[in-house]
Each structure stands twice: as C-alpha cells, then as structure tokens.
C-alpha atoms as a PDB file:
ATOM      1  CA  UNK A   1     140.028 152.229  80.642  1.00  0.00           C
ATOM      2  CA  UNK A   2     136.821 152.950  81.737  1.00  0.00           C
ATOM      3  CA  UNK A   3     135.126 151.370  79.018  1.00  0.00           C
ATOM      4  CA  UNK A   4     137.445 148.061  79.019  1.00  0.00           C
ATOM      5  CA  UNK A   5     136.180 147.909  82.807  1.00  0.00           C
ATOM      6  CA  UNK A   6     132.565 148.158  81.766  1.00  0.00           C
ATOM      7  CA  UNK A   7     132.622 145.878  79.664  1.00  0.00           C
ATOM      8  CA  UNK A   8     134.318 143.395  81.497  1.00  0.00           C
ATOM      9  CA  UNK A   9     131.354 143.789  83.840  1.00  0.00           C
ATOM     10  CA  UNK A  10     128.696 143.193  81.468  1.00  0.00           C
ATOM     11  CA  UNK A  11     130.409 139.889  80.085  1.00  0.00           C
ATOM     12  CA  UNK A  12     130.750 138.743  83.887  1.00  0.00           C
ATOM     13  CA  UNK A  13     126.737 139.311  84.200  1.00  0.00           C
ATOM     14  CA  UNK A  14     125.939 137.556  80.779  1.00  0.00           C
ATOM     15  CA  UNK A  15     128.429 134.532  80.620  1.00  0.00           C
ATOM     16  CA  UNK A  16     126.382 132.736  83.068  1.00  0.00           C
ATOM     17  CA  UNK A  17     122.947 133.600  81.038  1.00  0.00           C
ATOM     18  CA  UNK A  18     124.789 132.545  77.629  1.00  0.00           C
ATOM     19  CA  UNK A  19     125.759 129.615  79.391  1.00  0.00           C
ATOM     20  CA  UNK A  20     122.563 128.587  80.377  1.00  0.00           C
ATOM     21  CA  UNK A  21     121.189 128.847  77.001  1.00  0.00           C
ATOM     22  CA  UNK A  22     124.116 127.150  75.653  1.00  0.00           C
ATOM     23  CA  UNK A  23     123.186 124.555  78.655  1.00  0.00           C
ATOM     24  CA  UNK A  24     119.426 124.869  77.181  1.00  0.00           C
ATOM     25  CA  UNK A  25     120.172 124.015  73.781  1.00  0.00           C
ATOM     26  CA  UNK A  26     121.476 120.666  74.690  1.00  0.00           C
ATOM     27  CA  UNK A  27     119.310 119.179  76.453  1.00  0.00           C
ATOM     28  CA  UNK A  28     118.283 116.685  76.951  1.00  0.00           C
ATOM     29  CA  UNK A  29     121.293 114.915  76.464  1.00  0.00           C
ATOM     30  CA  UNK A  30     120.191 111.823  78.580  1.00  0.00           C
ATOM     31  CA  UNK A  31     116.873 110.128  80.156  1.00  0.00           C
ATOM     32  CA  UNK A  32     114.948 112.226  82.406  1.00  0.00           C
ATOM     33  CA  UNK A  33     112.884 111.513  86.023  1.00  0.00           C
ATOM     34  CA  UNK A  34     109.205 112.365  86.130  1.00  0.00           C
ATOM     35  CA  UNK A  35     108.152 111.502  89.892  1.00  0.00           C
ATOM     36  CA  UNK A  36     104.821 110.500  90.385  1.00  0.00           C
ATOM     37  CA  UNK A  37     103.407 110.259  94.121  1.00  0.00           C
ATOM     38  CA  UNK A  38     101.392 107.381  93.968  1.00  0.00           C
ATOM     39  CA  UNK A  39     101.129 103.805  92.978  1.00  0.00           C
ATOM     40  CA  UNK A  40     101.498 102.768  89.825  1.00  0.00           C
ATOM     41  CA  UNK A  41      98.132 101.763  88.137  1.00  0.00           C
ATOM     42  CA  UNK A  42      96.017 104.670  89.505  1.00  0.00           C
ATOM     43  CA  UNK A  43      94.768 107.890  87.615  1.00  0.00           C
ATOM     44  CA  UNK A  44      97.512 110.212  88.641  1.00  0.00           C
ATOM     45  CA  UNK A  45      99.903 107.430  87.262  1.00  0.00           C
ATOM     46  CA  UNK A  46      98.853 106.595  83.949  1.00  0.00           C
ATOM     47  CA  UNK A  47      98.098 110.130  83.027  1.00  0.00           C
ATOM     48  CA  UNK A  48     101.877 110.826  84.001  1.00  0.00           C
ATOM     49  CA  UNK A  49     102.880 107.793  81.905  1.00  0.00           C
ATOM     50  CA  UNK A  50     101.125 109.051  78.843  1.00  0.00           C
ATOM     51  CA  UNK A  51     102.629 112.287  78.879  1.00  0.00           C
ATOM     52  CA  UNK A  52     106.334 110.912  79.982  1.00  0.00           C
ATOM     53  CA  UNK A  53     106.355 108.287  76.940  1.00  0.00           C
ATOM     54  CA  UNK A  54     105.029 111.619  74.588  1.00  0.00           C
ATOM     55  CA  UNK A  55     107.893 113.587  76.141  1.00  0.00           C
ATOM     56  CA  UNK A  56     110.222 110.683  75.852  1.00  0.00           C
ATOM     57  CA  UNK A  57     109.619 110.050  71.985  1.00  0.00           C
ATOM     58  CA  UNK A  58     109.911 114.158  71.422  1.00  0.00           C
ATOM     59  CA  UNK A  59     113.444 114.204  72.855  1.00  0.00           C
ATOM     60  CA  UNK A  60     114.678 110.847  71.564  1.00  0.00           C
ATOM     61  CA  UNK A  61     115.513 110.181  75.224  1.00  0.00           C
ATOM     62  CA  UNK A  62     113.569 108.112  77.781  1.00  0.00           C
ATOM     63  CA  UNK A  63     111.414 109.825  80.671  1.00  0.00           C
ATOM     64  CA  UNK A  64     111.648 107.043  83.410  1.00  0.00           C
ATOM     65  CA  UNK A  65     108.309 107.247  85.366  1.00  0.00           C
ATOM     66  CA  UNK A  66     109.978 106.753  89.411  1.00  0.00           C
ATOM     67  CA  UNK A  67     106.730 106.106  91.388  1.00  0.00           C
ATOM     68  CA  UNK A  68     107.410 107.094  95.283  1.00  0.00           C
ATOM     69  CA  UNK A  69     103.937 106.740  96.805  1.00  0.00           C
ATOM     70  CA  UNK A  70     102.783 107.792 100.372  1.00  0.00           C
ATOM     71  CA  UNK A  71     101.709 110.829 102.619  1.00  0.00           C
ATOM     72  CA  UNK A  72      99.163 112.110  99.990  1.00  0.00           C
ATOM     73  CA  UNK A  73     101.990 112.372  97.335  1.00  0.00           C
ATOM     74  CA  UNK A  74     104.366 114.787  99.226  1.00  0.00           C
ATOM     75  CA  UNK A  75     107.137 112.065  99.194  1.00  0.00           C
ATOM     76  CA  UNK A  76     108.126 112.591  95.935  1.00  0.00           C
ATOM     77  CA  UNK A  77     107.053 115.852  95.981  1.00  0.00           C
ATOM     78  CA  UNK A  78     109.880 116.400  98.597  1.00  0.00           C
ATOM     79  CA  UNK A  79     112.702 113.919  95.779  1.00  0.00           C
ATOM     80  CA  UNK A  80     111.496 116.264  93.461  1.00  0.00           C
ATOM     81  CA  UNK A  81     112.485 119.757  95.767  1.00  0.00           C
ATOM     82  CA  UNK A  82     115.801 118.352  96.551  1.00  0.00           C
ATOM     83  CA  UNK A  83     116.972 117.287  93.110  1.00  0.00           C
ATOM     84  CA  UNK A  84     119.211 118.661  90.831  1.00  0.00           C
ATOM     85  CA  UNK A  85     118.124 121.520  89.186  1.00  0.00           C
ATOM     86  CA  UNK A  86     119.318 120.202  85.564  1.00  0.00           C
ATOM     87  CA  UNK A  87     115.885 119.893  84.128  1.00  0.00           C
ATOM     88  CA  UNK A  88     116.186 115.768  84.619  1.00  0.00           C
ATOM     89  CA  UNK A  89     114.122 115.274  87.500  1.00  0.00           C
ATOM     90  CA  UNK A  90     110.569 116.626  87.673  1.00  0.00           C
ATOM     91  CA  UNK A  91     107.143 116.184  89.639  1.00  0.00           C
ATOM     92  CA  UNK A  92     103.675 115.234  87.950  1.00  0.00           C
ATOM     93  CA  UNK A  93     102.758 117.651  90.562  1.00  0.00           C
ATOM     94  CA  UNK A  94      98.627 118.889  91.235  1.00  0.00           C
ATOM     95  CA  UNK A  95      96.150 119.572  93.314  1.00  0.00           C
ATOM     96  CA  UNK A  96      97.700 117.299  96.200  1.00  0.00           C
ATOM     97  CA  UNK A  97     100.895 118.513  96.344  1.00  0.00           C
ATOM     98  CA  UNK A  98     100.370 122.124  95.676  1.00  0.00           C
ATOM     99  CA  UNK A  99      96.878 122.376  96.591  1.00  0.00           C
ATOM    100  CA  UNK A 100      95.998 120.572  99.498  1.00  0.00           C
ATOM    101  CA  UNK A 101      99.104 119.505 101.432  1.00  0.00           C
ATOM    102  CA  UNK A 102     100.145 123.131 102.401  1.00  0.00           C
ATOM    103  CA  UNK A 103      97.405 123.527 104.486  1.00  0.00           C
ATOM    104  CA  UNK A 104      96.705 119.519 105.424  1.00  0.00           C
ATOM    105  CA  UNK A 105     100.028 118.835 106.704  1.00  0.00           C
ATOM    106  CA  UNK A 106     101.412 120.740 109.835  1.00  0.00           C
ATOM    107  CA  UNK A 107     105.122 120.634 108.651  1.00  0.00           C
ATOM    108  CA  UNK A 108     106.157 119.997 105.133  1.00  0.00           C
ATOM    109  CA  UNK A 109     109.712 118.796 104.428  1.00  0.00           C
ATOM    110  CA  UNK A 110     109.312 121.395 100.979  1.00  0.00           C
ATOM    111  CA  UNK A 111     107.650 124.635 100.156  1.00  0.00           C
ATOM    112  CA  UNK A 112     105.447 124.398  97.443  1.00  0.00           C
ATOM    113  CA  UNK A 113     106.552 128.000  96.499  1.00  0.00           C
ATOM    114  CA  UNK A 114     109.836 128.444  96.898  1.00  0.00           C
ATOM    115  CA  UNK A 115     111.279 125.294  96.235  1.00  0.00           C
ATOM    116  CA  UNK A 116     109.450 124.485  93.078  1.00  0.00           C
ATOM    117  CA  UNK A 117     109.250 126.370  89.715  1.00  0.00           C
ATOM    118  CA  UNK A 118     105.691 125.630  87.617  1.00  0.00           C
ATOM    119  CA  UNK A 119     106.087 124.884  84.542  1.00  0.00           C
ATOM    120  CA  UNK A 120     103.098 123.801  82.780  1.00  0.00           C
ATOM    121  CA  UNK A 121      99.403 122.746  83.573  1.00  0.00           C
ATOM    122  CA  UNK A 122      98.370 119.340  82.033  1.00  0.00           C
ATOM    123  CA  UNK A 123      94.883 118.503  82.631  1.00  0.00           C
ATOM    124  CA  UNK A 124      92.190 118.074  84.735  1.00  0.00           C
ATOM    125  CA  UNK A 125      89.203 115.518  85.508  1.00  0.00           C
ATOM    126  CA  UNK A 126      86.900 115.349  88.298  1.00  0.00           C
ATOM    127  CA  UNK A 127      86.303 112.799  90.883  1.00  0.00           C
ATOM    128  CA  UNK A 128      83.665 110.195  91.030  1.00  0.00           C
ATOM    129  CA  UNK A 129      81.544 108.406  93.476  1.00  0.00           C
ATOM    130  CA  UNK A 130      81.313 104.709  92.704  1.00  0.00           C
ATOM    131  CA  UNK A 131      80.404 101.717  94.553  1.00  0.00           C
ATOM    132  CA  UNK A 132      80.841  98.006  94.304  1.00  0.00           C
ATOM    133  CA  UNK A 133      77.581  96.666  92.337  1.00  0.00           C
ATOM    134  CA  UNK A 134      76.821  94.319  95.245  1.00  0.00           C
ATOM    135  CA  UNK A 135      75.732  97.497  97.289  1.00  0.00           C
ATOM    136  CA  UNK A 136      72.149  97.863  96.755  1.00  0.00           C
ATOM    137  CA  UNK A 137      72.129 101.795  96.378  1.00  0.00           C
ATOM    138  CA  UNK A 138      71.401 103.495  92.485  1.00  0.00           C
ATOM    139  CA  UNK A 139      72.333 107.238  93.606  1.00  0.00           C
ATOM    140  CA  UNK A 140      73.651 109.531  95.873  1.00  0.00           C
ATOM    141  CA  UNK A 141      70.552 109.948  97.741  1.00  0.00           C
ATOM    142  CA  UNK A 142      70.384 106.157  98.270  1.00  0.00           C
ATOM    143  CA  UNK A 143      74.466 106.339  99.373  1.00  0.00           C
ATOM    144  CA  UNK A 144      73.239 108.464 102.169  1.00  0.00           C
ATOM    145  CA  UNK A 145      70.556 106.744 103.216  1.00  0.00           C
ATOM    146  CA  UNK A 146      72.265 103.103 103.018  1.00  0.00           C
ATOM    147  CA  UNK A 147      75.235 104.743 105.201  1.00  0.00           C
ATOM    148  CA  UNK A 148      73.013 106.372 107.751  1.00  0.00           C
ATOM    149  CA  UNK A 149      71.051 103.246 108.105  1.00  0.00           C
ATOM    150  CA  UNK A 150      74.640 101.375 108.651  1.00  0.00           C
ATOM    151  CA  UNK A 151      75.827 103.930 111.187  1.00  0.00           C
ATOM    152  CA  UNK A 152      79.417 103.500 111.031  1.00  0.00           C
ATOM    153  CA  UNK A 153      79.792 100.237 108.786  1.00  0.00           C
ATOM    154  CA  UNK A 154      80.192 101.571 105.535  1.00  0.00           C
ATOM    155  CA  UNK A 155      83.922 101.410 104.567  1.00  0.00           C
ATOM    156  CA  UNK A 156      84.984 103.666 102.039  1.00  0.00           C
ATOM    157  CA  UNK A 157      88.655 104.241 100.223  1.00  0.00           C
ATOM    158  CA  UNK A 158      90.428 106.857  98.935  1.00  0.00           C
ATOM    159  CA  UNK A 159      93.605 106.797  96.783  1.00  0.00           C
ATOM    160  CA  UNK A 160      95.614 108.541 100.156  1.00  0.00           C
ATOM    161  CA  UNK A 161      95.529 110.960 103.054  1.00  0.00           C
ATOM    162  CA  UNK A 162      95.449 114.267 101.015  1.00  0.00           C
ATOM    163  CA  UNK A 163      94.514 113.460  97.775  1.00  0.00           C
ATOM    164  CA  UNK A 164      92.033 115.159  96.013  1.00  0.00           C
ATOM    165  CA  UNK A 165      89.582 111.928  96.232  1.00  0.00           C
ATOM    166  CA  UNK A 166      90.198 112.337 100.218  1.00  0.00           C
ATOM    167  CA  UNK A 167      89.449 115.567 100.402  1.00  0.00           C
ATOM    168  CA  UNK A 168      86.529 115.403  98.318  1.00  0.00           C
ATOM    169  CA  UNK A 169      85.431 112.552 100.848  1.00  0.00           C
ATOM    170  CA  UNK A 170      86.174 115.089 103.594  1.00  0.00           C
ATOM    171  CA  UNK A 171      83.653 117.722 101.760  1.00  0.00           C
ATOM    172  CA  UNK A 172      80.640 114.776 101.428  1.00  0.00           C
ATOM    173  CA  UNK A 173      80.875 113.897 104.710  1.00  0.00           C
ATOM    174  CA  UNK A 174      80.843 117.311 105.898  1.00  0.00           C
ATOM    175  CA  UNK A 175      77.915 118.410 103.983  1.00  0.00           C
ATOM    176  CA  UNK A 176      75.674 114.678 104.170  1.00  0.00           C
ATOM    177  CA  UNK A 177      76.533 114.441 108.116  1.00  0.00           C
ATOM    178  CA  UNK A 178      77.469 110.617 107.226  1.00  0.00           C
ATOM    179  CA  UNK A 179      79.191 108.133 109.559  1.00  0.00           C
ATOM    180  CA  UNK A 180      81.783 106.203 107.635  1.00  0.00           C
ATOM    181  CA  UNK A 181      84.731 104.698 108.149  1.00  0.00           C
ATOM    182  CA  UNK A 182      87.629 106.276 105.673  1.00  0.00           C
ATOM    183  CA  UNK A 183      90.689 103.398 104.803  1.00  0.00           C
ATOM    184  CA  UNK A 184      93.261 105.721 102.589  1.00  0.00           C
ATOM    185  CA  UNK A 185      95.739 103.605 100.413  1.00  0.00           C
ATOM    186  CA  UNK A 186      98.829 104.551  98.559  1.00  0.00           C
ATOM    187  CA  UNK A 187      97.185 104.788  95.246  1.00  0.00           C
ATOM    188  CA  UNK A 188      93.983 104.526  93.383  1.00  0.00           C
ATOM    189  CA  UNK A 189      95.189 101.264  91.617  1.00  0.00           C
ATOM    190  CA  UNK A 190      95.812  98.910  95.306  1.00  0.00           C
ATOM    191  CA  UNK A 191      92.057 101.058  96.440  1.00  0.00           C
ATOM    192  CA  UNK A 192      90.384  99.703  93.301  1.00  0.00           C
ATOM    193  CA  UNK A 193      91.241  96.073  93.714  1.00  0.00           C
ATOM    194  CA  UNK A 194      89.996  95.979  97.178  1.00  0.00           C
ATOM    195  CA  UNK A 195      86.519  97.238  96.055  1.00  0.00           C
ATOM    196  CA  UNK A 196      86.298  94.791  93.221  1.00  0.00           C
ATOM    197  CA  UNK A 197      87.305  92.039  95.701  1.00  0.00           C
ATOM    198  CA  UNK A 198      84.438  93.440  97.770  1.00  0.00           C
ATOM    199  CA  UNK A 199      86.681  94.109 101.263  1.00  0.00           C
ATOM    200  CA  UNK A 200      85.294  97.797 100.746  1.00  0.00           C
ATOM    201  CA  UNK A 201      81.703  99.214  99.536  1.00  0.00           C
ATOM    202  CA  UNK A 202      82.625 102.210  97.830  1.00  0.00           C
ATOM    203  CA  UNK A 203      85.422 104.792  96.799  1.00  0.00           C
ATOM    204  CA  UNK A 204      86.376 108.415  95.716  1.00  0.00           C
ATOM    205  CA  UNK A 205      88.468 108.228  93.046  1.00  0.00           C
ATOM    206  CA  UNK A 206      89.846 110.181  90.185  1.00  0.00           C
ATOM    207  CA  UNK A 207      87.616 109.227  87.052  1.00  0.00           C
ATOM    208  CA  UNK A 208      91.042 108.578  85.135  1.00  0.00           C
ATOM    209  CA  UNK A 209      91.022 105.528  86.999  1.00  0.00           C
ATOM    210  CA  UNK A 210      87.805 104.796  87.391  1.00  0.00           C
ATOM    211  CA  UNK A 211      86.960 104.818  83.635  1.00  0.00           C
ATOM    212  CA  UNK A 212      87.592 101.682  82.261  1.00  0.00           C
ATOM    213  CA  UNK A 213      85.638  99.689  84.786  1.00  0.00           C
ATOM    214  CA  UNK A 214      82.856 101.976  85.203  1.00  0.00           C
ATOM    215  CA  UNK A 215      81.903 101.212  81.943  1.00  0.00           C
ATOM    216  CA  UNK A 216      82.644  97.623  82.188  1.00  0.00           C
ATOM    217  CA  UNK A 217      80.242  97.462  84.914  1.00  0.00           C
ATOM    218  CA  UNK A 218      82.734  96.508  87.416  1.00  0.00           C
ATOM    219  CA  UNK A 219      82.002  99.418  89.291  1.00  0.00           C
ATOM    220  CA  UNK A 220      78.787 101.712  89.395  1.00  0.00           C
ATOM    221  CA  UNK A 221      79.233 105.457  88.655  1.00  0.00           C
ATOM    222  CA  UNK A 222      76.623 107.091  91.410  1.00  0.00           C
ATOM    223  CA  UNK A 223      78.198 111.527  91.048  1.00  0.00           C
ATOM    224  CA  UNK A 224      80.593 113.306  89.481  1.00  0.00           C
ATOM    225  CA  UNK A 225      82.318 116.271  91.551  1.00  0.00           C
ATOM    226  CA  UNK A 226      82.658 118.864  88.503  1.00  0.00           C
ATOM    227  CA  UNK A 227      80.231 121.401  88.160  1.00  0.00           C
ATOM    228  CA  UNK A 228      78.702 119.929  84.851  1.00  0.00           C
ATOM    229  CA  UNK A 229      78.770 116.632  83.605  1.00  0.00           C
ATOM    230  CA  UNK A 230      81.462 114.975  82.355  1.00  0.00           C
ATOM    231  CA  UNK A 231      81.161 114.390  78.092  1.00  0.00           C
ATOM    232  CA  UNK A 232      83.278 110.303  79.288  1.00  0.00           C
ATOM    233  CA  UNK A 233      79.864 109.824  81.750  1.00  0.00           C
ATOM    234  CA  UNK A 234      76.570 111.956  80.200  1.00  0.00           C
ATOM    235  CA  UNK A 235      74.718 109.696  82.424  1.00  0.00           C
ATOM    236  CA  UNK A 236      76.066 110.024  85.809  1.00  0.00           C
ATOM    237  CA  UNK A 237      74.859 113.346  87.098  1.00  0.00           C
ATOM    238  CA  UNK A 238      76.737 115.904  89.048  1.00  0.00           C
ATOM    239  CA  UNK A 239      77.094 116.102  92.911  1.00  0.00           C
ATOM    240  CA  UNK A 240      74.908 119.295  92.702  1.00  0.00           C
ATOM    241  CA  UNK A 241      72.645 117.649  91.128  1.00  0.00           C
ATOM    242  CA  UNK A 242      72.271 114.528  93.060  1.00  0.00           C
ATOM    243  CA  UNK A 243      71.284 117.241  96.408  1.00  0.00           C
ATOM    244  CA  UNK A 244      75.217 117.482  97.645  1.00  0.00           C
ATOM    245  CA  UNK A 245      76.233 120.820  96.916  1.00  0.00           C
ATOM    246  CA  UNK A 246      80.157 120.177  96.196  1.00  0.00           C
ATOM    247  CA  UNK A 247      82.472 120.899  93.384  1.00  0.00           C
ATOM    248  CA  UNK A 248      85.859 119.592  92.885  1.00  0.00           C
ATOM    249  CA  UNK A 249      88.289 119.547  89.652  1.00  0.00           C
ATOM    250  CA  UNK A 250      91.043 117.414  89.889  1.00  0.00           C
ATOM    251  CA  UNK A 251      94.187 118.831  88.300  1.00  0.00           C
ATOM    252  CA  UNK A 252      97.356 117.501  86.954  1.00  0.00           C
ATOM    253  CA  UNK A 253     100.747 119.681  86.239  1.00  0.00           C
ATOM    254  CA  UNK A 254     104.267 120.083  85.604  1.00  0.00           C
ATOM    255  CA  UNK A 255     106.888 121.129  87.696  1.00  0.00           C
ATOM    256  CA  UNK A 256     110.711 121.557  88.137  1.00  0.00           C
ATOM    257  CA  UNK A 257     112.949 122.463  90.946  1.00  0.00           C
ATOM    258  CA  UNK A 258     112.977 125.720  91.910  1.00  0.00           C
ATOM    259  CA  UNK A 259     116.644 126.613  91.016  1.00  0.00           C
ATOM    260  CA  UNK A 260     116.153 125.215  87.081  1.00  0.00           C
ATOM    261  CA  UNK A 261     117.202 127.625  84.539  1.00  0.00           C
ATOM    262  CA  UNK A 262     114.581 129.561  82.668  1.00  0.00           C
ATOM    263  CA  UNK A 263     115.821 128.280  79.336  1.00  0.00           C
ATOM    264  CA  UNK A 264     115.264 124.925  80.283  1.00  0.00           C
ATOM    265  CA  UNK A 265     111.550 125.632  81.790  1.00  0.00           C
ATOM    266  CA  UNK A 266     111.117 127.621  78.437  1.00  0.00           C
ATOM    267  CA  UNK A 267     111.619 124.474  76.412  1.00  0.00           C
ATOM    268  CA  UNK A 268     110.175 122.517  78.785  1.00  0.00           C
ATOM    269  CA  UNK A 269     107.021 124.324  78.464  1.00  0.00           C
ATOM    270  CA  UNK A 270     107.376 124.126  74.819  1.00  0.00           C
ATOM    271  CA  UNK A 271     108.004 120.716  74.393  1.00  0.00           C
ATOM    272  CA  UNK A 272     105.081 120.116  76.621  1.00  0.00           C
ATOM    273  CA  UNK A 273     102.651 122.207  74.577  1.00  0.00           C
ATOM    274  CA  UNK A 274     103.475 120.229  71.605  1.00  0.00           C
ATOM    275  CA  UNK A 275     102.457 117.186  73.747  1.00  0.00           C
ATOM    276  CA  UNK A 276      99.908 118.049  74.519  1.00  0.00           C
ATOM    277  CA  UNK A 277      98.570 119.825  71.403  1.00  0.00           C
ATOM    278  CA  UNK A 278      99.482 116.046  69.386  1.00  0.00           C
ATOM    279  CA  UNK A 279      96.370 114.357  68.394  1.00  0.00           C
ATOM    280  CA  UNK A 280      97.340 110.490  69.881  1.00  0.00           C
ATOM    281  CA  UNK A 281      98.155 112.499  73.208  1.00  0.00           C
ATOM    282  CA  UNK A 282      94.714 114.067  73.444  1.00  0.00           C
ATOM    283  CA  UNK A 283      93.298 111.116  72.204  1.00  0.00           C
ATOM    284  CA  UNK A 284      94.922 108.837  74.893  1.00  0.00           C
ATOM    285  CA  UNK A 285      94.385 111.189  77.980  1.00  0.00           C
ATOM    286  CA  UNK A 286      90.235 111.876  76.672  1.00  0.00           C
ATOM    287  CA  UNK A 287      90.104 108.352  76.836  1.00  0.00           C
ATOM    288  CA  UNK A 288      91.128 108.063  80.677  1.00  0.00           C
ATOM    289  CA  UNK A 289      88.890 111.180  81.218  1.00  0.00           C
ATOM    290  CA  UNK A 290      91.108 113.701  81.803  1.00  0.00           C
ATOM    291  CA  UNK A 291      90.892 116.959  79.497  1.00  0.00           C
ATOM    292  CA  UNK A 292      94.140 118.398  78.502  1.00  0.00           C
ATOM    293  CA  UNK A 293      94.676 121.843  79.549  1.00  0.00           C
ATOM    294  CA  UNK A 294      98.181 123.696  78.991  1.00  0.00           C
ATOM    295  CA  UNK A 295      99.364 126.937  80.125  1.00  0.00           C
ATOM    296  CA  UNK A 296     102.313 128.904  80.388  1.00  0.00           C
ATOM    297  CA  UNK A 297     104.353 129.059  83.644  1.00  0.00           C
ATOM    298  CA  UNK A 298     102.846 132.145  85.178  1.00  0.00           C
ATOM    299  CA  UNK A 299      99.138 131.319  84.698  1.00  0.00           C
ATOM    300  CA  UNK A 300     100.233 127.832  86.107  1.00  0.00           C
ATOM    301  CA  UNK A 301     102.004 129.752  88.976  1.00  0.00           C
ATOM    302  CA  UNK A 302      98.787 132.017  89.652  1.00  0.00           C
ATOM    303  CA  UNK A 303      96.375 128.517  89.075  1.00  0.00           C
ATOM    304  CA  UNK A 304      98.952 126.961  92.526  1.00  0.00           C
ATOM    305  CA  UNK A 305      98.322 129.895  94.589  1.00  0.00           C
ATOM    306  CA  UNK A 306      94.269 130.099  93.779  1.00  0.00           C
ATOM    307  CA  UNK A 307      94.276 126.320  94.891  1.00  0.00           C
ATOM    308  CA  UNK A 308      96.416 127.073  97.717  1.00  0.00           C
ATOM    309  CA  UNK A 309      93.834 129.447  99.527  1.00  0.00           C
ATOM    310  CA  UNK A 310      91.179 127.659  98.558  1.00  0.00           C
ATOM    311  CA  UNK A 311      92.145 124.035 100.236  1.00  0.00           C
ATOM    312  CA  UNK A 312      92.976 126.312 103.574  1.00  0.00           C
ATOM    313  CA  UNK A 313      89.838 126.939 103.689  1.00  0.00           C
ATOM    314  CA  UNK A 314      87.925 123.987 103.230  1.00  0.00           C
ATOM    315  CA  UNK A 315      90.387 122.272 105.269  1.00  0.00           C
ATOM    316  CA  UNK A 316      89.694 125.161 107.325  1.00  0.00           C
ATOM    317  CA  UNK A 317      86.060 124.997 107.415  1.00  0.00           C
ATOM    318  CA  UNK A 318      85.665 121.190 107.316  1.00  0.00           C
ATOM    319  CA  UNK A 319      87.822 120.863 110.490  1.00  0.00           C
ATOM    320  CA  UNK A 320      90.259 118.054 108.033  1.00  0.00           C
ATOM    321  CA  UNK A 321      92.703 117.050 111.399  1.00  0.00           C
ATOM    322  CA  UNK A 322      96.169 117.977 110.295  1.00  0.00           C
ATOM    323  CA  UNK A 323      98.534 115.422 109.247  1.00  0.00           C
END
C-alpha cells in the first residue's frame, strides 16, 4: 500500500513537468508577440524585425513585431511582464530595460528580475556621435568646442529618456562639462528625421540606425562609444580616442515572462541559436552594425545583473535625475 501511495505521489509531481513538455513540443501552434519599446524605424526596431521574420519562417508561424514606444522602453517592457506566460508574447529586451531603467526610474511598474525570465542574448553595437553636415565641426574635439562656444544652443536628440544613446549623452556631458540642451524622442527613427530636416544639430544614436545614412553622407560619423573601432566605420575613431574617456556597448536580448515553462525557454533558446547562427541572419544584422552574440539563459541572466550594477553607478555618479 505503501508503494501504490508513493507512487501516486511521484506521478502528482511529474504530470505537470510531462505536461509542460508535452505543452513544449507543440508549440508554436499560432503567431507569436515580440514587443519592441520604441518606434518603428529605429535601431532597436529593425534589429528586432530581422530576428522576428527569422523566427517567424523557423516555426512556420508569424512573429508580429507590436511596437509600444515611450518611457525609455519600459512600456512594453511592463506588456511584456504581465503577459501570458505561453511563450507567445516576448520583449526585444537590452540594455534599457534591464540595464538602465532599474536604477533611472524611481518606481518601475515590473522587476526586471523577478518578473522576467532571460532567454537569449542577441547582439550588440555601440553608439555613435553624428551631426547634421551643416554643422561646421569634423571631430569630437571640434563638438566641444562648437558647443562651448554656443553655451546652451546646441540641441541634441536621443532615441528616449533611458536609452542607451541617452545615457551615453549623460556620460559626454559629464566628462566634456558641455552645456546642451537634450530633446529625447520615442525612437531613433522620428530623432533621425528631425536632424536631417536640420530642427536639431546632432544625435546619440545606436549605429544600427545610423548606418545607412552615415555612409550616404546624410549624416557625419564624429565617435564611436565601443572600446575599439567598429569593422562597419574603420574610419570614425573611438570616444577614447577622440580625448573623451567613455565606453558604451549597446546590447540587444531575448526575454520571456517570468512564469514561462523551461521547455519552452529551452526551445526558445534553441530556435534562437539557429537564428542566429544562419548565414542571411548574420548577414542582415552585420549590415545594420550590430554583431550577433548568443548565449544560453544563465550567462544572459549573469550579463542583466553585471549591467544592472553598472548603470547604478553611473547613474549614480553622473547625478542622471530620476525619472
């Protein structure tokens, strides 16, 4: 009797886990979400569009790209937390959502922790200076000087309060001592149109959207933020090495509500590997600038909380007012 009883028990523990792989192995059996938090047209956005329509062909089902832009991306970060956890809704989360809004924003309607479950890095790409070509300035040095001799004038954009290209803005004007007047928008795409029309001098922006008309000459490349220089822009030189001593790599990930099964993330993570790995994927994304760069969910997991601590402190230590 005691037996029957025990093993009554140990069906009642692994029905729900053979469930879930049962649940695993069939999906997906319709189209998915992939939540973006910006406007459609900017880096962030067409990087998530290349790897939903890769997704979408691998599962024979379509992964609808459901822009919700505003408050630095943590809009649809917050769609995202609340969603079902069935594996059809996920965030093209990074380093604004899970980097710098934990420490940015004074109350967050998610936690980045425990209401989210990582499941894959994607890529990264830095950010990059440019400036309308009407602005008489050739480098960084000449940015500075231009700005300080226009106390105040200058206006420069950003693709939103808390995105990596504001926060990078945040570090410049920290370490230059510049005077200039920040206008955040609601994407890169709506920032860039503005500084081709000439309403603004000059922008931080992700170099995935930056690309095309940098080398069209629509824009003019003056830094990069990563450490080295990018292999898309051999020309531009580095923050560092333009005499601004700032680094910052702008990263782009997957992740699913926090209750999702761990089959599901498991294929998930798969499936997104093979993505990624596909030579049209990694020839599409090189060709925006950003660098594919997979992992599996626990050095993804460890990446978030790195990025956490460091964004508190530079929001820390640049005295970034809280949202």
């Amino acid at each position: 009797m005691s037996n029957l009883h025990s093993t009554r028990k140990i069906l009642i523990i692994l029905l729900p886990l053979l469930a879930g792989a049962a649940h695993a192995l069939d999906y997906p059996t319709k189209p998915g979400r992939l939540l973006v938090g910006f406007a459609a047209g900017g880096g962030v956005d067409v990087t998530a569009r290349i790897v939903a329509a890769k997704l979408g062909e691998l599962w024979g089902q379509p992964v609808i790209v459901d822009n919700r832009a505003g408050a630095g991306g943590t809009i649809a970060s917050d769609i995202a937390a609340k969603a079902p956890p069935d594996g059809y809704s996920l965030l093209f989360c990074g380093i604004w959502s899970h980097g710098v809004a934990p420490s940015l924003y004074k109350k967050l309607p998610y936690d980045h922790y425990k209401d989210f479950t990582p499941v894959s890095m994607i890529g990264t790409t830095p950010n990059v200076l440019v400036v309308n070509p009407a602005v008489p300035v050739k480098s960084v040095s000449d940015f500075i000087a231009y700005t300080k001799a226009n106390d105040g004038k200058i206006i420069i954009a950003s693709p939103g309060v808390g995105s990596s290209p504001h926060m990078t803005l945040e570090l410049f004007r920290l370490t230059t001592g510049i005077n200039i007047v920040h206008v955040p928008y609601k994407g890169g795409a709506p920032a860039l149109t503005d500084l081709l029309g000439g309403h603004l001098q000059a922008m931080f922006d992700n170099m995935s959207t930056q690309l095309a008309v940098m080398k069209s000459g629509r824009t003019r490349p003056l830094a990069v933020t990563s450490p080295k220089r990018s292999v898309h822009l051999p020309d531009v030189p580095t923050m560092r090495e333009s005499g601004v001593p700032i680094d910052v790599t702008v990263w782009y990930g997957l992740c699913a509500p926090a209750a999702v099964s761990k089959a599901i993330v498991a294929k998930l993570n798969a499936d997104l590997h093979k993505v990624l790995s596909a030579p049209d994927t990694q020839r599409r994304l090189v060709e925006v600038g950003v660098d594919p760069a997979p992992s599996t969910p626990e050095q993804f997991a460890a990446f978030i909380k790195s990025e956490t601590e460091t964004w508190a402190r530079v929001v820390r230590e640049a005295k970034v007012p809280q949202q």
